[in-house]
N, C-alpha and C. Protein backbone atom coordinates (compact mmCIF):
# COMPACT_ATOMS: atom_id res chain seq x y z
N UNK A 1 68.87 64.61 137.53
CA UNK A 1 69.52 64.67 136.23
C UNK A 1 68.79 65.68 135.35
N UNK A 2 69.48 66.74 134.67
CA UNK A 2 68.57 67.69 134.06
C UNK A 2 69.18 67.01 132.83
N UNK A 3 68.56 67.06 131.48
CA UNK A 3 68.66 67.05 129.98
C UNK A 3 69.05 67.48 129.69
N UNK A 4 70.28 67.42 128.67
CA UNK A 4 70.87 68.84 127.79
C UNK A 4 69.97 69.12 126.58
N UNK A 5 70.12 70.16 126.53
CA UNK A 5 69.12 70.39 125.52
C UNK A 5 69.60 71.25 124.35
N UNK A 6 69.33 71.47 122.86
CA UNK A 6 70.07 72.44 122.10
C UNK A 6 69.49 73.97 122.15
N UNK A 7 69.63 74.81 121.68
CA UNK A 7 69.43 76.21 121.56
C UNK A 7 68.16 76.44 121.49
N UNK A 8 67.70 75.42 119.60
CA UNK A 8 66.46 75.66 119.34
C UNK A 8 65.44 74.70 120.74
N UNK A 9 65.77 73.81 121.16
CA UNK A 9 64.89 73.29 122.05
C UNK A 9 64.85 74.15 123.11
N UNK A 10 65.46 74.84 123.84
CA UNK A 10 65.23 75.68 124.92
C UNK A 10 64.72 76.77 124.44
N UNK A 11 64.89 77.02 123.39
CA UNK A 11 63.91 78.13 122.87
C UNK A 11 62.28 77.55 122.71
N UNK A 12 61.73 76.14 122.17
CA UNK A 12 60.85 75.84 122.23
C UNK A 12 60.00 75.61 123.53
N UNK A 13 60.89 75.28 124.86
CA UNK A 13 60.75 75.22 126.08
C UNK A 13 60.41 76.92 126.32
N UNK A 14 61.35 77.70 126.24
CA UNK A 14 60.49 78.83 126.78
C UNK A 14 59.25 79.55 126.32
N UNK A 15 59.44 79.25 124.76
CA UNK A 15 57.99 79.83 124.28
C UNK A 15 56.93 79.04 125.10
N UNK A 16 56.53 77.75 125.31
CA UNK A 16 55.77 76.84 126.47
C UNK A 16 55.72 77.32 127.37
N UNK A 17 56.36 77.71 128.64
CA UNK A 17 56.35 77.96 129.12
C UNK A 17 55.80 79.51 129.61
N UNK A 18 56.22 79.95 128.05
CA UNK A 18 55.34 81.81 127.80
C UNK A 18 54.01 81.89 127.74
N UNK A 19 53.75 80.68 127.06
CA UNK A 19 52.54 80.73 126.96
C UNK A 19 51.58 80.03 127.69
N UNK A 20 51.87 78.97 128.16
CA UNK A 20 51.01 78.57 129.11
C UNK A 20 51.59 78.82 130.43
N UNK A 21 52.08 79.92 131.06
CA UNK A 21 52.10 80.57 132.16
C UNK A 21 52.42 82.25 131.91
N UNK A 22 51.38 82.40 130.88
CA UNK A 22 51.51 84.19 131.16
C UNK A 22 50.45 84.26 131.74
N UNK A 23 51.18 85.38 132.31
CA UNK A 23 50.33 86.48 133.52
C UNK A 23 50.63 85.92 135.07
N UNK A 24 51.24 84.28 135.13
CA UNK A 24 51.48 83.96 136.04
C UNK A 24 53.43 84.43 136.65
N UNK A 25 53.13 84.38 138.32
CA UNK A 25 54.21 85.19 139.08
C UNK A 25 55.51 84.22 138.33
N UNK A 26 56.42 84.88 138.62
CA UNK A 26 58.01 83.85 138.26
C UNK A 26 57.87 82.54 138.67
N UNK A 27 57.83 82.53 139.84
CA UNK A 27 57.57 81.27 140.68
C UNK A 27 56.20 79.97 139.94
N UNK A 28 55.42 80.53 139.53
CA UNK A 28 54.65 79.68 138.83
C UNK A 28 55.55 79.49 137.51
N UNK A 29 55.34 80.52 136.65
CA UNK A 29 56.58 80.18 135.47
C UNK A 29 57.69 78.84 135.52
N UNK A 30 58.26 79.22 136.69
CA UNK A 30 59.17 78.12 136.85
C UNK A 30 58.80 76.99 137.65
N UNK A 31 57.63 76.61 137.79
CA UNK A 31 56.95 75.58 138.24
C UNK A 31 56.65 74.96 136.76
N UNK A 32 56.20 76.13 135.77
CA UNK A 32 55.23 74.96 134.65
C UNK A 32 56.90 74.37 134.31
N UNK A 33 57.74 74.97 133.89
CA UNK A 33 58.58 74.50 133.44
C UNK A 33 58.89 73.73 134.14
N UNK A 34 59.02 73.05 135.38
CA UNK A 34 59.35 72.14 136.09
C UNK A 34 58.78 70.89 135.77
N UNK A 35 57.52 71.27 135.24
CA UNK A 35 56.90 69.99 134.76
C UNK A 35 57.04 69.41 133.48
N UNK A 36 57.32 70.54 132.86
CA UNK A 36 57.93 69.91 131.43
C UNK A 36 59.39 69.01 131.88
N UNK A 37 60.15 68.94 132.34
CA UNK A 37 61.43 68.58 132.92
C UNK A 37 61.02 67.20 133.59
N UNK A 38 60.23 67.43 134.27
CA UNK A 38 59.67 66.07 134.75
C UNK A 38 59.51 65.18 134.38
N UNK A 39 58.36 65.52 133.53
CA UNK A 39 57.88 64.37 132.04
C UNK A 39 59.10 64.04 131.97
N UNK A 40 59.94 65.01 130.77
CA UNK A 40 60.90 64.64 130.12
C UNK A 40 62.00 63.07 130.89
N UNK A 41 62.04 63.22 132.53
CA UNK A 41 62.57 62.44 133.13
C UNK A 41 62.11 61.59 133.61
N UNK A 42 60.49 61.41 133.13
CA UNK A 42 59.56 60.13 133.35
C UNK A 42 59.50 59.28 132.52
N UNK A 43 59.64 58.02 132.46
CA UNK A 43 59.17 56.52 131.50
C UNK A 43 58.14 56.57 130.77
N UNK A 44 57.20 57.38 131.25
CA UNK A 44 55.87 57.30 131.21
C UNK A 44 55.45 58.41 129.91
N UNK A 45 56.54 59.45 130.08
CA UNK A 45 56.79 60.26 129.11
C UNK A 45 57.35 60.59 127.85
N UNK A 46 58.07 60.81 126.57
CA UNK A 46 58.69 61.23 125.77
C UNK A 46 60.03 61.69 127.01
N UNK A 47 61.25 61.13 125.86
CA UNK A 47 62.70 61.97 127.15
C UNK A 47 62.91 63.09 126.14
N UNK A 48 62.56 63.95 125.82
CA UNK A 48 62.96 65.15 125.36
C UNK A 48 61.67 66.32 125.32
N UNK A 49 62.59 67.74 125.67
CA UNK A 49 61.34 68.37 125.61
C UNK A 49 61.04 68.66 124.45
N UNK A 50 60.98 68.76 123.28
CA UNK A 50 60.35 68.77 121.89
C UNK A 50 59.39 67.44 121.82
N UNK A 51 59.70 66.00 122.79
CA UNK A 51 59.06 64.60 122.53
C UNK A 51 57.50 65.66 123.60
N UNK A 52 57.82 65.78 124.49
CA UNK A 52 57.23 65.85 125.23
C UNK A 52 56.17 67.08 125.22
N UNK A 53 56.36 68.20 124.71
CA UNK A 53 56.09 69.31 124.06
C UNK A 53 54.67 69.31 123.45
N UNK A 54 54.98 68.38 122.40
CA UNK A 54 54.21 68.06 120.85
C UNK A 54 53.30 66.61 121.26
N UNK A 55 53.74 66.24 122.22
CA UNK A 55 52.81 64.74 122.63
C UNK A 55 51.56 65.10 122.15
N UNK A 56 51.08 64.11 121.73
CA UNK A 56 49.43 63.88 121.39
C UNK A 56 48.83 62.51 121.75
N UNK A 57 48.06 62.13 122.03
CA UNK A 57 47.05 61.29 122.83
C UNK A 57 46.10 61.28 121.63
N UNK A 58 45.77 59.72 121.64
CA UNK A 58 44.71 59.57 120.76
C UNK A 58 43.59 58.29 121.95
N UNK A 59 42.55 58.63 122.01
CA UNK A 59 41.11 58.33 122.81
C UNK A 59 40.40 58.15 122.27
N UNK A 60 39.47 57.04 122.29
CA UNK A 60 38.30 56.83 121.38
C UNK A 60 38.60 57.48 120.13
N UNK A 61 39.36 57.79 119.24
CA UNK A 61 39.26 58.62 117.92
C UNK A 61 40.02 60.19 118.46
N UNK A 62 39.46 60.61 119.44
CA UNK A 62 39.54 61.98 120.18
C UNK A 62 41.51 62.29 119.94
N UNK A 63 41.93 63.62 119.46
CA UNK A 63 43.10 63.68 119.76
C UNK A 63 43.22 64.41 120.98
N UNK A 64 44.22 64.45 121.94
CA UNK A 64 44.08 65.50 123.33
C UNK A 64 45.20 65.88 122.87
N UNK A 65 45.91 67.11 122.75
CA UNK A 65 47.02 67.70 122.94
C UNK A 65 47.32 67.78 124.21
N UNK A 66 48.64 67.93 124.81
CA UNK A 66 49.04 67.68 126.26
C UNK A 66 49.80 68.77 126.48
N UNK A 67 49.27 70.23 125.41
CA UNK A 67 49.88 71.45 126.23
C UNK A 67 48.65 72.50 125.17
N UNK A 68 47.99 73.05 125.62
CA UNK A 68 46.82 74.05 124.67
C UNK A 68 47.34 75.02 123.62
N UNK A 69 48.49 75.43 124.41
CA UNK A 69 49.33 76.48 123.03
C UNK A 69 49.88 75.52 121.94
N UNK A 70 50.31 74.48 122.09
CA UNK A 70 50.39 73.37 120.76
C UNK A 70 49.12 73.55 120.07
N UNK A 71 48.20 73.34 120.63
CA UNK A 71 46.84 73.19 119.65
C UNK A 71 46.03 74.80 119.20
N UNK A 72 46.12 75.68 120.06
CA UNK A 72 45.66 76.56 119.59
C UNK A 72 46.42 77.95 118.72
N UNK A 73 47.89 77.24 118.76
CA UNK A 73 49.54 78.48 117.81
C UNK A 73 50.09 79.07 118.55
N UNK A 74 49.40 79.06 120.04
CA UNK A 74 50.59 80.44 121.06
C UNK A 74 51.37 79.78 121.06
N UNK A 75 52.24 78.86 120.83
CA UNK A 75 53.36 78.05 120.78
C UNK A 75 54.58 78.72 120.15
N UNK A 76 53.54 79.02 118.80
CA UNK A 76 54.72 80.15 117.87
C UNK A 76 55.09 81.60 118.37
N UNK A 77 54.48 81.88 119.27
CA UNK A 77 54.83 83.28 119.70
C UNK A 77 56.04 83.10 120.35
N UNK A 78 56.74 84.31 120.18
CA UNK A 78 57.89 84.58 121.17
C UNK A 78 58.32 84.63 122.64
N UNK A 79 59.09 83.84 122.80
CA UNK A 79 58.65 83.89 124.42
C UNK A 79 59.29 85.43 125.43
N UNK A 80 58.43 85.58 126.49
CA UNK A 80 59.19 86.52 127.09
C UNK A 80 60.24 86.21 127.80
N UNK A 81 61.59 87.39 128.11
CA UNK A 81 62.54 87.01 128.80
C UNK A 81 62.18 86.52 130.23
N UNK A 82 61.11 86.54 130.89
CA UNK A 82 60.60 85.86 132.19
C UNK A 82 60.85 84.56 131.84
N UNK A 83 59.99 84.14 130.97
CA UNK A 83 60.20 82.88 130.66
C UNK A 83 61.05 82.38 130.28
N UNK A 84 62.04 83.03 129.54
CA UNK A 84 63.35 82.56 129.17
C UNK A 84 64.02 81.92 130.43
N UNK A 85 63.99 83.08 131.51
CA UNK A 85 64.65 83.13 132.43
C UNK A 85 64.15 81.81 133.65
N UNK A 86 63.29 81.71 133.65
CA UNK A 86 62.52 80.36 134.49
C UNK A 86 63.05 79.14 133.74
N UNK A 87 62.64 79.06 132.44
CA UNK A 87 63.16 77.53 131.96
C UNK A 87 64.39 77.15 132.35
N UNK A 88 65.53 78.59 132.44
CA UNK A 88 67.11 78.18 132.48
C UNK A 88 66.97 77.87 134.48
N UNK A 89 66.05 77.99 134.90
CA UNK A 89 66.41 78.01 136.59
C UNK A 89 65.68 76.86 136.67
N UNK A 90 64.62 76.33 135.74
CA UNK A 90 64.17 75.08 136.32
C UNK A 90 65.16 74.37 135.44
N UNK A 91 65.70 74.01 134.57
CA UNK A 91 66.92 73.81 133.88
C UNK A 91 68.45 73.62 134.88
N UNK A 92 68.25 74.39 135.91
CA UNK A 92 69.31 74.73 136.44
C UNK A 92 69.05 73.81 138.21
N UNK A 93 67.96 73.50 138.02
CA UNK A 93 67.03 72.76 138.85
C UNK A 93 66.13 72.65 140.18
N UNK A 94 65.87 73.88 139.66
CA UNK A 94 64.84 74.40 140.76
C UNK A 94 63.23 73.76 140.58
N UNK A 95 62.73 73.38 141.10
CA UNK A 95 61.43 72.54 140.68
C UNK A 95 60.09 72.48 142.31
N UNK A 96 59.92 74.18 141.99
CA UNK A 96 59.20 74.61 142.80
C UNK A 96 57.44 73.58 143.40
N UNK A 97 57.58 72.44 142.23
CA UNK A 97 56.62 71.88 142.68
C UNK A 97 57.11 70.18 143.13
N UNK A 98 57.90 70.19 143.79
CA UNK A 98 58.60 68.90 144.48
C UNK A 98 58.10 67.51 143.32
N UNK A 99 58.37 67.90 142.11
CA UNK A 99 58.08 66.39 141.22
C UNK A 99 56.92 66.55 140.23
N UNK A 100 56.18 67.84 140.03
CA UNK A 100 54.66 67.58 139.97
C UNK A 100 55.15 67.16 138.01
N UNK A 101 54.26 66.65 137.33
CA UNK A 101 54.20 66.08 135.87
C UNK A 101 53.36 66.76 135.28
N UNK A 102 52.49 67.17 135.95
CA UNK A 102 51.50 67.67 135.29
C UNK A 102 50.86 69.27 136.04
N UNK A 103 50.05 70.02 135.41
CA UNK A 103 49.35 71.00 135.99
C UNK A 103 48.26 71.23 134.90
N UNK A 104 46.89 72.20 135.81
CA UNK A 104 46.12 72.76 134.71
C UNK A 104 45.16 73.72 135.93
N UNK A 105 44.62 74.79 134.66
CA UNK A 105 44.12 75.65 135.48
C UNK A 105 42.45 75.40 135.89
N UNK A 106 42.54 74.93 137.41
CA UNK A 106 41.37 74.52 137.59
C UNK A 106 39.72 75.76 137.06
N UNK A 107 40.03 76.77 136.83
CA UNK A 107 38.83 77.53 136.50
C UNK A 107 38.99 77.69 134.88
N UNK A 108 39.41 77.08 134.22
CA UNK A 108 39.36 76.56 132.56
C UNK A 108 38.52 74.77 132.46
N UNK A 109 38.74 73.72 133.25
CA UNK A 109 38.56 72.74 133.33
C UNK A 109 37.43 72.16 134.28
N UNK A 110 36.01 72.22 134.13
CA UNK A 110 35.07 71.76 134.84
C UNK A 110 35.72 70.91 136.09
N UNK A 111 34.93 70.44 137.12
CA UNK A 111 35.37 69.45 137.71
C UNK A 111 34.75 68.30 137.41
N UNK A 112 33.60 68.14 136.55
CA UNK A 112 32.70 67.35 135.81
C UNK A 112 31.89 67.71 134.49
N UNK A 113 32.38 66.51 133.92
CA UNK A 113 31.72 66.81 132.32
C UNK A 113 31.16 65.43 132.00
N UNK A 114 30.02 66.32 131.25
CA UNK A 114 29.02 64.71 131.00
C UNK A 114 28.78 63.49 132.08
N UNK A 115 29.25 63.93 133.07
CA UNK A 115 28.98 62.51 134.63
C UNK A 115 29.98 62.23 134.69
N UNK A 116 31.48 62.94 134.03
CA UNK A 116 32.86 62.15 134.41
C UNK A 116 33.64 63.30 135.16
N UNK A 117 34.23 62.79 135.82
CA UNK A 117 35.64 63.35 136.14
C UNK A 117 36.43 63.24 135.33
N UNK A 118 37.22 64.75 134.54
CA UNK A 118 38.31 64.93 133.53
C UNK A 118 39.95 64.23 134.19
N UNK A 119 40.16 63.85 133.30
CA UNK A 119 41.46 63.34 133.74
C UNK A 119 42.23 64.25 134.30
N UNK A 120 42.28 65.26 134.36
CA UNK A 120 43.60 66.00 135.10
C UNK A 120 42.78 66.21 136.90
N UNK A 121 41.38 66.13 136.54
CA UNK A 121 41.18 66.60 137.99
C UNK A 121 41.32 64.93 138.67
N UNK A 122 41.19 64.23 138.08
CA UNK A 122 41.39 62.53 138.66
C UNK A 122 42.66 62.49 139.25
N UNK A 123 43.85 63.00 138.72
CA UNK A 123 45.17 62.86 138.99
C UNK A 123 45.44 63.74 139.97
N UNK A 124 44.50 65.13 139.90
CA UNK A 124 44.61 65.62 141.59
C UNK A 124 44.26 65.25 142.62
N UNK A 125 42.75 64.59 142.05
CA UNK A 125 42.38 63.47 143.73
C UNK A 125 42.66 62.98 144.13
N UNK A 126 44.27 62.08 143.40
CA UNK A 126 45.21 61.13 143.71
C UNK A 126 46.42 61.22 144.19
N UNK A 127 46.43 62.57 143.97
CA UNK A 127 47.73 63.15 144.45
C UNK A 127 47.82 63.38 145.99
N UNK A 128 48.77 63.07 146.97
CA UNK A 128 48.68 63.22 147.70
C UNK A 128 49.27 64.65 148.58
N UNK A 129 49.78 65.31 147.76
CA UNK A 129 50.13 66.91 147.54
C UNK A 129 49.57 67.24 146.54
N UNK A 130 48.74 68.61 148.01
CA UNK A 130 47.74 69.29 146.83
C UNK A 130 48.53 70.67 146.52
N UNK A 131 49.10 70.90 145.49
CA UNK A 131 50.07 71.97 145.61
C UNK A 131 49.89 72.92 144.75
N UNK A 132 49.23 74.24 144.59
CA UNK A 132 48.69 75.32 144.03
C UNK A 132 49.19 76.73 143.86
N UNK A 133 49.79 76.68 142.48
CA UNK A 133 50.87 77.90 142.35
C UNK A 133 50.31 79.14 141.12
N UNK A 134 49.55 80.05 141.82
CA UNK A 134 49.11 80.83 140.80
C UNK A 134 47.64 80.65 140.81
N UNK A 135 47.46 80.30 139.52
CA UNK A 135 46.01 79.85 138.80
C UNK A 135 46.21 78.62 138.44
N UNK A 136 47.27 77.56 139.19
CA UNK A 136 47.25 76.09 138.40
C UNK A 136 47.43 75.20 139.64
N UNK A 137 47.10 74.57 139.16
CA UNK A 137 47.13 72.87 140.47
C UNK A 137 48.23 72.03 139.14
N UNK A 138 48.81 71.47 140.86
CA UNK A 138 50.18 70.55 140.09
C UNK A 138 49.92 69.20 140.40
N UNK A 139 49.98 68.29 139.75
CA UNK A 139 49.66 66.88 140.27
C UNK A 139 50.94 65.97 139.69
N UNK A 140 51.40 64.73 140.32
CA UNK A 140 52.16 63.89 140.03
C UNK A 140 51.71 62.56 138.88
């Protein structure tokens, strides 16, 4: 089941997608976006991609944003037509990472901090597809 979505939301989807997969091939592009789509069609998630987008996590006090261009403004940038073009094919339902919810780029994210394992690398140890597109690991 893909989401319908309005104008301005697929526009917010591709800027996401611009930004946290530039420099990466099409095929990754339309992987991150696959995961935004995912969420969106998970329980576990916000059902919209603007819910899902803007999610914030609150931890001990700690806020986590659950996409880095939310927290750091590349969000507001314009997206490129690559990206345009991936959101409408994972949209269209191509989902180059068979389900994945999540991704992150393992050489941004320690594999240990302070004696812990970070949550995204926990959810790869658990994953039972280890599936690696670009510069990102995809986990369920």
């Amino acid at each position: 089941m893909t989401p319908k979505i309005s104008p301005t939301e697929l526009d917010l989807f591709a800027r996401l997608v611009s930004s946290e997969a530039r420099g990466e091939s099409y095929i990754g592009q339309v992987a991150v976006a696959a995961t935004v789509l995912n969420r969106v069609l998970d329980s576990r998630y916000p059902n919209t991609i603007t819910g899902v987008v803007y999610q914030v996590t609150v931890t001990n006090g700690i806020k986590y944003y659950q996409y880095e261009p939310v927290k750091n403004g590349t969000i507001d940038l314009p997206a490129t037509q690559s990206a345009k073009d991936a959101s409408r094919q994972a949209l269209a339902g191509w989902d180059p990472t068979m389900g994945a919810t999540g991704f992150f780029a393992p050489n941004k994210v320690p594999q240990w901090s302070n004696g812990k394992r970070p949550w995204v690398w926990q959810q790869w140890d658990k994953d039972p597809i280890k599936l690696k597109i670009g510069n990102h690991n995809f986990f369920r």
